[in-house]
PDB file of N, CA and C in Angstrom:
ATOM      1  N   UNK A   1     -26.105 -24.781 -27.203  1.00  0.00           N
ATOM      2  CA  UNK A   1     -26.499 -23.422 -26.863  1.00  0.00           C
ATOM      3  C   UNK A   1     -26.322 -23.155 -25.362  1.00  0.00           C
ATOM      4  N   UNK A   2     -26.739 -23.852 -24.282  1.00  0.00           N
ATOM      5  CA  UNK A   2     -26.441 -23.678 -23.359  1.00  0.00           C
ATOM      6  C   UNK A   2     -24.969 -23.715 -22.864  1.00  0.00           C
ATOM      7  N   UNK A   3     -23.784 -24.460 -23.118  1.00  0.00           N
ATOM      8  CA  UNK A   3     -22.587 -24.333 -23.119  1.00  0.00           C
ATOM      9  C   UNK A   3     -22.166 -22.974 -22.904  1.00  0.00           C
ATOM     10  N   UNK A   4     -22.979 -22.313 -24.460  1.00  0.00           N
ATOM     11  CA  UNK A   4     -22.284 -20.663 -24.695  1.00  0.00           C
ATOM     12  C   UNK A   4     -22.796 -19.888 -24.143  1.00  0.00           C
ATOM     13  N   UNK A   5     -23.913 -19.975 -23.363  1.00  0.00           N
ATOM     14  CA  UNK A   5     -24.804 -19.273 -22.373  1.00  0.00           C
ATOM     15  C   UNK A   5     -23.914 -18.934 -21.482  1.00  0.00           C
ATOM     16  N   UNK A   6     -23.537 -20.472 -20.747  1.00  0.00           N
ATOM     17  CA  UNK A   6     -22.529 -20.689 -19.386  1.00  0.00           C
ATOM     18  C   UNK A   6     -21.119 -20.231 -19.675  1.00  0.00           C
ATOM     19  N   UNK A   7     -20.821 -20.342 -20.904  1.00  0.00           N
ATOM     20  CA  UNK A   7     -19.516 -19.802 -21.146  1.00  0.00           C
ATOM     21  C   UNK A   7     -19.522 -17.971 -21.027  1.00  0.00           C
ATOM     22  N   UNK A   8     -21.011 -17.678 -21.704  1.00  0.00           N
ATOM     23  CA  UNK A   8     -20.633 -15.894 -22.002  1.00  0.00           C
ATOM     24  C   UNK A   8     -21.010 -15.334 -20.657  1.00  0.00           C
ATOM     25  N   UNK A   9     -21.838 -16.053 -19.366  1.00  0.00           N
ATOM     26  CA  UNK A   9     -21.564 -15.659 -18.122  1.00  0.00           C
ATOM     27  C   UNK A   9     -20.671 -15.856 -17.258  1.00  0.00           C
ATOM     28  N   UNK A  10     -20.021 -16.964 -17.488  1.00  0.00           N
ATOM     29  CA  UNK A  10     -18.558 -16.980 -17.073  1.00  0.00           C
ATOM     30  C   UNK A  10     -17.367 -15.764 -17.199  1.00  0.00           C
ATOM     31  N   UNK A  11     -17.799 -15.803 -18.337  1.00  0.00           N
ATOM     32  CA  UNK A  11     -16.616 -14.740 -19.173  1.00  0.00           C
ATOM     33  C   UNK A  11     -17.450 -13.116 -18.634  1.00  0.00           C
ATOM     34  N   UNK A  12     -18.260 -12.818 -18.738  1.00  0.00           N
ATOM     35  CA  UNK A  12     -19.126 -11.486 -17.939  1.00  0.00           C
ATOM     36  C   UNK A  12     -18.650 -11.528 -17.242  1.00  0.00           C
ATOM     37  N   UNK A  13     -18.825 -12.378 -15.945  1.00  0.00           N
ATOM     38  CA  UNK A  13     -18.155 -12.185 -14.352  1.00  0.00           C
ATOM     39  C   UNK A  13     -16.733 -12.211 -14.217  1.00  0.00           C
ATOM     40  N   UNK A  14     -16.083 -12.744 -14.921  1.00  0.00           N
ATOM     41  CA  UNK A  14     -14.309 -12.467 -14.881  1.00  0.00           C
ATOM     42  C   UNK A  14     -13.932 -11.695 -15.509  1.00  0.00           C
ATOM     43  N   UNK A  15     -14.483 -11.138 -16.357  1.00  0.00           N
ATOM     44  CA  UNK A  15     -13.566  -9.948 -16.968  1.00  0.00           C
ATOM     45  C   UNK A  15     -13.779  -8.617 -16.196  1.00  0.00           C
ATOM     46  N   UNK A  16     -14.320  -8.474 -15.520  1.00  0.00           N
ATOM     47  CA  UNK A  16     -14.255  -6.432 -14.620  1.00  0.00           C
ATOM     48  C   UNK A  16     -13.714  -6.952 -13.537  1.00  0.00           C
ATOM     49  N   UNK A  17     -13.410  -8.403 -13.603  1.00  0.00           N
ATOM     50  CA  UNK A  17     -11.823  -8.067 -12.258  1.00  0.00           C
ATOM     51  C   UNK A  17     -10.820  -7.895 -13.010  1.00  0.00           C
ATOM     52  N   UNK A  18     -10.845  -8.597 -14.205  1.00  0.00           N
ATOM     53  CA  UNK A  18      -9.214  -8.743 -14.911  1.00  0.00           C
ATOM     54  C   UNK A  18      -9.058  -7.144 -15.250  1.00  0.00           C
ATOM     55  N   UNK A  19      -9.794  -6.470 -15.456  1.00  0.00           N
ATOM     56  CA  UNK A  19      -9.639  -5.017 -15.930  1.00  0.00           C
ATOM     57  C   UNK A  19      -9.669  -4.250 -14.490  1.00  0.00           C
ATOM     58  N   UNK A  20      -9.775  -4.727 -13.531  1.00  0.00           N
ATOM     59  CA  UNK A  20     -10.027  -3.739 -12.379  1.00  0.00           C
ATOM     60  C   UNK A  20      -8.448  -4.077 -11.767  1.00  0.00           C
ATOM     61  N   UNK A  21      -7.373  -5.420 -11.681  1.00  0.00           N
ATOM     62  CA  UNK A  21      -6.378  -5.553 -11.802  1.00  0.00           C
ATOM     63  C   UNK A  21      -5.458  -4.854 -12.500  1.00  0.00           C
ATOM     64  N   UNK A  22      -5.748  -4.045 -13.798  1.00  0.00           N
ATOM     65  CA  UNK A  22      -4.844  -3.844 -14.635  1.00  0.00           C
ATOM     66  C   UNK A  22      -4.162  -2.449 -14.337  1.00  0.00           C
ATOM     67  N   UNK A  23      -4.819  -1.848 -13.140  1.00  0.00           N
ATOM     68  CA  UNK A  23      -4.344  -0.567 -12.690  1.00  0.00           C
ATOM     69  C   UNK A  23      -3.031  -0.610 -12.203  1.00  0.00           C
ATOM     70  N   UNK A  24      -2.439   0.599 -11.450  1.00  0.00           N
ATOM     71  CA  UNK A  24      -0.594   0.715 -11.172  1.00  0.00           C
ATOM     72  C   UNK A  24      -0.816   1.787 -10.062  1.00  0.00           C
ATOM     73  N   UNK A  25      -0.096   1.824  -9.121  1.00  0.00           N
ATOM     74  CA  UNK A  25      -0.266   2.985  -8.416  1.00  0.00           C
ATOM     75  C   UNK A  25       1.309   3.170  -8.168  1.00  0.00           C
ATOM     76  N   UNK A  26       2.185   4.047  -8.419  1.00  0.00           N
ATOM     77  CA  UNK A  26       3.565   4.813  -7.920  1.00  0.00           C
ATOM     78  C   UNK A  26       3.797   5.304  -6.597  1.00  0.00           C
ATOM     79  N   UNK A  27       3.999   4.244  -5.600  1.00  0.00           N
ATOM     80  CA  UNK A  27       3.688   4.169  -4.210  1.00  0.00           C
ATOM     81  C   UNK A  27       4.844   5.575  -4.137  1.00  0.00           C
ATOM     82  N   UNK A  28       5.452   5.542  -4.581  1.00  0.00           N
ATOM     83  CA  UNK A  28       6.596   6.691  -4.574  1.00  0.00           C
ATOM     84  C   UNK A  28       5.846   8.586  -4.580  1.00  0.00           C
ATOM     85  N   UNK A  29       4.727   8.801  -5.175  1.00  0.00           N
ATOM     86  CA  UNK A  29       4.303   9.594  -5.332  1.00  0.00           C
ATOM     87  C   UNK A  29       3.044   9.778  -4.609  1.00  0.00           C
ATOM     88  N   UNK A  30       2.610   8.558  -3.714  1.00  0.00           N
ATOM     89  CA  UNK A  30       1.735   8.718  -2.417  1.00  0.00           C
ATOM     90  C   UNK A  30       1.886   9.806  -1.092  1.00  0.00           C
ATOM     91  N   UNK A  31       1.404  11.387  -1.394  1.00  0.00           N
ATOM     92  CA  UNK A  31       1.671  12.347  -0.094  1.00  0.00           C
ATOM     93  C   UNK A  31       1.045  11.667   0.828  1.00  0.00           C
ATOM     94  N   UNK A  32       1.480  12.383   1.992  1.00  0.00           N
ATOM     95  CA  UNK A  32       1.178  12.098   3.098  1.00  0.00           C
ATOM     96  C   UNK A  32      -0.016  12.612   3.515  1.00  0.00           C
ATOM     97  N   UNK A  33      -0.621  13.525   2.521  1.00  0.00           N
ATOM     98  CA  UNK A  33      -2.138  13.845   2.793  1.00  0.00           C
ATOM     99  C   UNK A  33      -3.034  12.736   2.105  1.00  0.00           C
ATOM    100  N   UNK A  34      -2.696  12.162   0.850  1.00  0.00           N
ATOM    101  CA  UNK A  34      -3.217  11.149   0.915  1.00  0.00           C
ATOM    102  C   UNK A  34      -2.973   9.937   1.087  1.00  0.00           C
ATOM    103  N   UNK A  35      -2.278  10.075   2.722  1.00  0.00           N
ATOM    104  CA  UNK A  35      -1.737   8.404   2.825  1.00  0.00           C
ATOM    105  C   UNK A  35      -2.687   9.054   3.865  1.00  0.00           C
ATOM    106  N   UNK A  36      -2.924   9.625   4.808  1.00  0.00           N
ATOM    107  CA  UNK A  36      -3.846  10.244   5.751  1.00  0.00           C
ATOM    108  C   UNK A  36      -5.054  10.226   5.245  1.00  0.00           C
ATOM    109  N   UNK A  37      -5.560  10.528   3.893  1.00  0.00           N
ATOM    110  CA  UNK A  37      -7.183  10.706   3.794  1.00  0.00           C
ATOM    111  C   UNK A  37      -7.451   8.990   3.155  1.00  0.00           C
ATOM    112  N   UNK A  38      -6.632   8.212   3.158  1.00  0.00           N
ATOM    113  CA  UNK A  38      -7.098   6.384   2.650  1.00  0.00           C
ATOM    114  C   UNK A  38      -8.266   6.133   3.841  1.00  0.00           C
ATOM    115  N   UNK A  39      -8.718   5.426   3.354  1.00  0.00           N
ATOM    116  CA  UNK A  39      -9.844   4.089   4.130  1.00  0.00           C
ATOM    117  C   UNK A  39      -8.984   3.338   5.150  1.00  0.00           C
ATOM    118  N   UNK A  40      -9.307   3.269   5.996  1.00  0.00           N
ATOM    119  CA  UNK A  40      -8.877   2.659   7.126  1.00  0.00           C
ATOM    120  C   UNK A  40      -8.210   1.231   6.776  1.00  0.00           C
ATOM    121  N   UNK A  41      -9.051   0.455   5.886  1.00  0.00           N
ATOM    122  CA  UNK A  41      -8.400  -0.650   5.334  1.00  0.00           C
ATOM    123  C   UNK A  41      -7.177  -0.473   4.583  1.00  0.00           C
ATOM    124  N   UNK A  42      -7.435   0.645   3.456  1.00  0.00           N
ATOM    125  CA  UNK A  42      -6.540   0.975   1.757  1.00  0.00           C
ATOM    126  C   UNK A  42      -5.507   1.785   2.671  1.00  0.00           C
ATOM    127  N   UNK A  43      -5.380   1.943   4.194  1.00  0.00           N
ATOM    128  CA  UNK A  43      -4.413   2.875   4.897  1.00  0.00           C
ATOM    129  C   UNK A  43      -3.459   1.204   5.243  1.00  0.00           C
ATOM    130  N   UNK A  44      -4.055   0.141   6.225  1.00  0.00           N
ATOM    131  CA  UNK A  44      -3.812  -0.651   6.461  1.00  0.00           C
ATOM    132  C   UNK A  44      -2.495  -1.953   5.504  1.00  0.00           C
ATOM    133  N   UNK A  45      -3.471  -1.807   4.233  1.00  0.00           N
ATOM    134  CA  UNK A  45      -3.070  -2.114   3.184  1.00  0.00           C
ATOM    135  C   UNK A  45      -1.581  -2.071   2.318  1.00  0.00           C
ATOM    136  N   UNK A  46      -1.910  -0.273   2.514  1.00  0.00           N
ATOM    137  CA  UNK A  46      -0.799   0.486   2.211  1.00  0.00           C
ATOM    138  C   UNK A  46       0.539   0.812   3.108  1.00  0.00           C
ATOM    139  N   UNK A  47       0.189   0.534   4.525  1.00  0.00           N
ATOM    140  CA  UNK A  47       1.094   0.590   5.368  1.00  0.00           C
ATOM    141  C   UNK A  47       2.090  -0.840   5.858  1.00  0.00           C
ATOM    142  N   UNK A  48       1.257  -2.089   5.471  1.00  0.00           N
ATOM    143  CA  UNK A  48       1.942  -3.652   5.070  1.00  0.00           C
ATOM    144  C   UNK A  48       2.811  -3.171   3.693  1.00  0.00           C
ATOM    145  N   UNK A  49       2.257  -2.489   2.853  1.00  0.00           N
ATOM    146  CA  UNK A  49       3.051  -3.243   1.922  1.00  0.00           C
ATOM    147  C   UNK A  49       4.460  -2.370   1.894  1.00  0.00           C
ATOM    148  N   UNK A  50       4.405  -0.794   2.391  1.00  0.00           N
ATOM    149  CA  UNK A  50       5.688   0.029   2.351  1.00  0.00           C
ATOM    150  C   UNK A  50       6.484  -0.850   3.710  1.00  0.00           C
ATOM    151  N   UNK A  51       5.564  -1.534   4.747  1.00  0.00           N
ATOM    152  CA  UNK A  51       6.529  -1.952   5.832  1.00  0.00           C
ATOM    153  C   UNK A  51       7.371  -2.977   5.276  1.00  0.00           C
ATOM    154  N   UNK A  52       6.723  -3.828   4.692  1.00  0.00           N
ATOM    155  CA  UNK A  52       7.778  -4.941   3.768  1.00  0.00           C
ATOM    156  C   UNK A  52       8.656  -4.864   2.804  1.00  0.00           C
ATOM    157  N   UNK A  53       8.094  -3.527   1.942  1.00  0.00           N
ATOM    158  CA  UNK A  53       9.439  -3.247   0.862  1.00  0.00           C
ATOM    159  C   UNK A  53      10.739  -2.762   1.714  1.00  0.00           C
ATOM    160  N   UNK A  54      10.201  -1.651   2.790  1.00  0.00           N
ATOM    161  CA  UNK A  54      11.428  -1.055   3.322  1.00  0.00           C
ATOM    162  C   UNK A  54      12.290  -2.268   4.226  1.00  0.00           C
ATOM    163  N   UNK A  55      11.502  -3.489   5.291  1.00  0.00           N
ATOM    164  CA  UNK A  55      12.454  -3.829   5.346  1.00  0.00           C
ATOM    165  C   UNK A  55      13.251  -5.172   4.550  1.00  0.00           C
ATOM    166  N   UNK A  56      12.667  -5.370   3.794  1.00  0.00           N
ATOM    167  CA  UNK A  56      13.361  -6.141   2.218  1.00  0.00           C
ATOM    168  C   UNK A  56      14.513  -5.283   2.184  1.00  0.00           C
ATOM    169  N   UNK A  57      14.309  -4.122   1.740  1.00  0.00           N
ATOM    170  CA  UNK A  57      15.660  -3.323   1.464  1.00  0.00           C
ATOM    171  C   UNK A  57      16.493  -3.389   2.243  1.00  0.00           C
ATOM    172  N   UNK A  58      16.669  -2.965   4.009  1.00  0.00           N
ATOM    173  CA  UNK A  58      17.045  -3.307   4.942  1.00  0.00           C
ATOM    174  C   UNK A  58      17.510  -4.596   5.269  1.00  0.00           C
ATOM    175  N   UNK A  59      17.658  -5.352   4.206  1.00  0.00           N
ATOM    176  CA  UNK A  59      17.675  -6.891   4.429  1.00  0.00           C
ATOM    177  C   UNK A  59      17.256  -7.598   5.976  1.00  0.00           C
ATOM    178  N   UNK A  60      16.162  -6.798   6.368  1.00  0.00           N
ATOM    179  CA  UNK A  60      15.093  -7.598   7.752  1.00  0.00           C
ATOM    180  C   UNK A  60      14.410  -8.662   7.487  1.00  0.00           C
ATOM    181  N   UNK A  61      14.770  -9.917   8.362  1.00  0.00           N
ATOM    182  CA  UNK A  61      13.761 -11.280   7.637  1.00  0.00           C
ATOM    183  C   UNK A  61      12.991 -11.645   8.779  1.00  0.00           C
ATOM    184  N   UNK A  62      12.554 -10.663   9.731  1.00  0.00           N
ATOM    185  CA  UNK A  62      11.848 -10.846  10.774  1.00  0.00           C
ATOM    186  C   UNK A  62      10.750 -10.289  11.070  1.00  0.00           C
ATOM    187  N   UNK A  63       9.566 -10.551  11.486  1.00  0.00           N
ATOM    188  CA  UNK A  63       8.594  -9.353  12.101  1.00  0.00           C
ATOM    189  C   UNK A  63       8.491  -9.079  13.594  1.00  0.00           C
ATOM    190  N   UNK A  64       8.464  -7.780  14.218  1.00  0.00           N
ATOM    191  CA  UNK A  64       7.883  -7.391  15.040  1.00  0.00           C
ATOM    192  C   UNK A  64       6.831  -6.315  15.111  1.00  0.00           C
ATOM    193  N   UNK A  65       5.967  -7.107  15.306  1.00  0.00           N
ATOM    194  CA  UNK A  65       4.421  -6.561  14.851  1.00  0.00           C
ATOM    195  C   UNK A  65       4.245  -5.058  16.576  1.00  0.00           C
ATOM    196  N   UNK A  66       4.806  -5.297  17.208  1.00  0.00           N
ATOM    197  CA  UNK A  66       4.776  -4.207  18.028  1.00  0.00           C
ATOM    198  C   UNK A  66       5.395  -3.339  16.895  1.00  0.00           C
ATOM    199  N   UNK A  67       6.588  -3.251  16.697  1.00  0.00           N
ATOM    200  CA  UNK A  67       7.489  -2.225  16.109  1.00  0.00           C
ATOM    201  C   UNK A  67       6.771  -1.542  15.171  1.00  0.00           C
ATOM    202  N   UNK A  68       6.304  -2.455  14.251  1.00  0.00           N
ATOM    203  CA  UNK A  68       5.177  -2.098  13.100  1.00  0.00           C
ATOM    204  C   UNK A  68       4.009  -1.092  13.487  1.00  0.00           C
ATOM    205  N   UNK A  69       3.669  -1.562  14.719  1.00  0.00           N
ATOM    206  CA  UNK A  69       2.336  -0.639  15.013  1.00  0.00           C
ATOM    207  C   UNK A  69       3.141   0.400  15.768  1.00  0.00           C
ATOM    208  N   UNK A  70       4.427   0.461  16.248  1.00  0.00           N
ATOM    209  CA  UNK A  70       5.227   2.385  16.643  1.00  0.00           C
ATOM    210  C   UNK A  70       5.403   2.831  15.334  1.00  0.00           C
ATOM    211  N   UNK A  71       5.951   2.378  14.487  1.00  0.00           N
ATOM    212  CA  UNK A  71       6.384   2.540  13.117  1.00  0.00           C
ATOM    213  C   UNK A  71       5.244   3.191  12.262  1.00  0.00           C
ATOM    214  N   UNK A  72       4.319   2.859  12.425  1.00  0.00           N
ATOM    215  CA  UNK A  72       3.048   3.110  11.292  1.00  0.00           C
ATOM    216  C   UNK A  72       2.529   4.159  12.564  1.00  0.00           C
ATOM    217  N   UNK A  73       2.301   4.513  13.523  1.00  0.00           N
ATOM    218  CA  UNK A  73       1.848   5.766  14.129  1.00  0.00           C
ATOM    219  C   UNK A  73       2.536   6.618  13.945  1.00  0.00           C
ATOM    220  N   UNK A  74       4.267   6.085  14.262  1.00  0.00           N
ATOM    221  CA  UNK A  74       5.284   7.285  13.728  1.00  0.00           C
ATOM    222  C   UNK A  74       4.937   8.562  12.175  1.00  0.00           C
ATOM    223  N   UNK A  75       5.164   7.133  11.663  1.00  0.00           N
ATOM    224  CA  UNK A  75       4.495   7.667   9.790  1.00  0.00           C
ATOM    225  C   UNK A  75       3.326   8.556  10.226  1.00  0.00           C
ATOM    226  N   UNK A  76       2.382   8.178  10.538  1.00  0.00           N
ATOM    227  CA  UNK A  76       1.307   8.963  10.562  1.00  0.00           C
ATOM    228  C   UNK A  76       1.393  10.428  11.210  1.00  0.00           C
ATOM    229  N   UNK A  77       2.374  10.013  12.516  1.00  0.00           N
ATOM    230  CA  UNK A  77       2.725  11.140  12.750  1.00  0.00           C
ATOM    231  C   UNK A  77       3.562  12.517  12.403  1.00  0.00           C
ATOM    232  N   UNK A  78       4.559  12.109  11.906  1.00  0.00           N
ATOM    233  CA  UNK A  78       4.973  12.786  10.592  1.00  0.00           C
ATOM    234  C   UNK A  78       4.278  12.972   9.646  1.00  0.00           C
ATOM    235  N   UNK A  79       3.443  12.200   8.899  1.00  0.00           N
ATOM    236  CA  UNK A  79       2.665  12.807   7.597  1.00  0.00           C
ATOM    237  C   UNK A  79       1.579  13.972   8.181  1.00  0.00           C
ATOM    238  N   UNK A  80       0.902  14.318   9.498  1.00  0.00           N
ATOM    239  CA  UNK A  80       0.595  15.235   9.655  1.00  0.00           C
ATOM    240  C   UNK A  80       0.914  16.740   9.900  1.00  0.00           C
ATOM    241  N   UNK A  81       2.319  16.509  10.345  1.00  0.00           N
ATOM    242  CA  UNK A  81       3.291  17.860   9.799  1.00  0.00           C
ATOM    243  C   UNK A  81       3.429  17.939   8.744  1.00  0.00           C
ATOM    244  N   UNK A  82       3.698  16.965   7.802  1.00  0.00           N
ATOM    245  CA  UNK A  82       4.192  17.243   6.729  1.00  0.00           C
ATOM    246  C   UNK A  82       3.121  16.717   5.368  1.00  0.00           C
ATOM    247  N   UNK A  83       2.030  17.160   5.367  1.00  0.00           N
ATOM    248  CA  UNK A  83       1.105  16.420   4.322  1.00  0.00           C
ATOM    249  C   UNK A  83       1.703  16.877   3.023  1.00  0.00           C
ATOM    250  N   UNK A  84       2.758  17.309   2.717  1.00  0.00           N
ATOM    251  CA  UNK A  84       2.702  17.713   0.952  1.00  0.00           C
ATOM    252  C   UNK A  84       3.477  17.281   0.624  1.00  0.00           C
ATOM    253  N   UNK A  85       4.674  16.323   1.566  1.00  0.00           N
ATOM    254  CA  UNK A  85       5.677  15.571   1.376  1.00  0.00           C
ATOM    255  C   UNK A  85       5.475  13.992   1.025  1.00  0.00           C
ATOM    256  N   UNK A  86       5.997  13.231   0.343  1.00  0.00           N
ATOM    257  CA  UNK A  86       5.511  11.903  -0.162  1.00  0.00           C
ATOM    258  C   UNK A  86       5.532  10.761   1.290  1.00  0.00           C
ATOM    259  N   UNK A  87       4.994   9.889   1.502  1.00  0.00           N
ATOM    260  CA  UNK A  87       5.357   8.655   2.297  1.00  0.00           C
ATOM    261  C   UNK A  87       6.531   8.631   2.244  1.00  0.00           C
ATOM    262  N   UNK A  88       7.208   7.844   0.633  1.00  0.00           N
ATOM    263  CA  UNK A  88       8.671   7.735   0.560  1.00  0.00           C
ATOM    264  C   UNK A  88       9.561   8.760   1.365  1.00  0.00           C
ATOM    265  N   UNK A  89       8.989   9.669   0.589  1.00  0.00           N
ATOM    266  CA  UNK A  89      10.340  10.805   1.842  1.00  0.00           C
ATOM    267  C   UNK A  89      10.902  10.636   2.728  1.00  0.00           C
ATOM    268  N   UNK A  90       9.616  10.504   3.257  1.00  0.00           N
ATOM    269  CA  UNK A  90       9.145  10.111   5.144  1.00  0.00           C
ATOM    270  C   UNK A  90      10.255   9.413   5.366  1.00  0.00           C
ATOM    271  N   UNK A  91      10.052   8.042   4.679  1.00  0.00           N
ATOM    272  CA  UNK A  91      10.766   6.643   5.404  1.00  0.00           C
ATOM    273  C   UNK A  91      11.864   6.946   5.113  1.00  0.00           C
ATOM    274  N   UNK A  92      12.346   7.341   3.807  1.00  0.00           N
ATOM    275  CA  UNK A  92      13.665   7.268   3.509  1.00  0.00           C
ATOM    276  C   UNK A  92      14.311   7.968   4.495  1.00  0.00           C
ATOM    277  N   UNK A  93      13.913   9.722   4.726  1.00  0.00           N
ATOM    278  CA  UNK A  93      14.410   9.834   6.127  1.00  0.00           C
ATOM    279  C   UNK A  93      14.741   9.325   7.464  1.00  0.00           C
ATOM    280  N   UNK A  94      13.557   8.437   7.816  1.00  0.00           N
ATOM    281  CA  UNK A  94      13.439   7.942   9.100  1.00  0.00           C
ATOM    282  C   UNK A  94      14.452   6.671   8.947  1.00  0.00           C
ATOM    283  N   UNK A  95      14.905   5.806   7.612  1.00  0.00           N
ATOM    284  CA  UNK A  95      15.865   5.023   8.051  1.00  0.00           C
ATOM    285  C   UNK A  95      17.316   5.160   7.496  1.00  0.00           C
ATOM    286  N   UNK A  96      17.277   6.183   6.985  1.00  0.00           N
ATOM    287  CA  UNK A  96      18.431   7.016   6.478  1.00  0.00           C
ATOM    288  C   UNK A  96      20.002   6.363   7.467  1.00  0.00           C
ATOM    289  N   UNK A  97      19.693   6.343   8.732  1.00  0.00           N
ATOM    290  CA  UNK A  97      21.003   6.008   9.277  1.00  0.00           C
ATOM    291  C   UNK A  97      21.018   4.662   9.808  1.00  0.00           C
ATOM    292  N   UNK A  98      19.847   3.861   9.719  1.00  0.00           N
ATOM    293  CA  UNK A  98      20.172   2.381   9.926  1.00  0.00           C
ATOM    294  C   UNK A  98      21.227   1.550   8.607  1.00  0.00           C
TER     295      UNK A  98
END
């Protein structure tokens, strides 16, 4: 009996992460009003992970963490002209001719 005790609290505490994992977000359809209204962290977050896809694509195998922090003010700065336009937009514009 105790086994299944320890087993059905085991299993309680891991399952509302495995279901809190199972979400999707379409970084593609992230405006720039709400890449502007995120949590300082879920902004942080979100701004690593578009910096790495874009330069993956770019075939970049380097960091410069200065560049990153002009780069991510840039974004920001643009998404405040333009809040109804997606992130993607943004970048795709901004590296359009590299």
């Amino acid at each position: 009996m105790r086994k299944l005790l320890v087993g059905l609290v085991i299993a309680g505490l891991t399952i509302p992460s495995v279901f809190a994992a199972q979400g999707s977000v379409d970084m593609a359809r992230i405006t720039c009003a709400d890449y502007l209204a995120m949590s300082p962290t879920d902004s942080a977050v979100f701004s690593a992970w578009m910096s790495g896809w874009f330069n993956q694509k770019k075939g970049y195998v380097w960091i410069d963490v200065n560049a990153y922090t002009r780069n991510v003010a840039s974004v920001k700065a643009w998404c405040t002209a333009n809040p109804t336009q997606t992130v993607m937009a943004g970048l795709e514009r901004s590296t359009a001719g590299q």
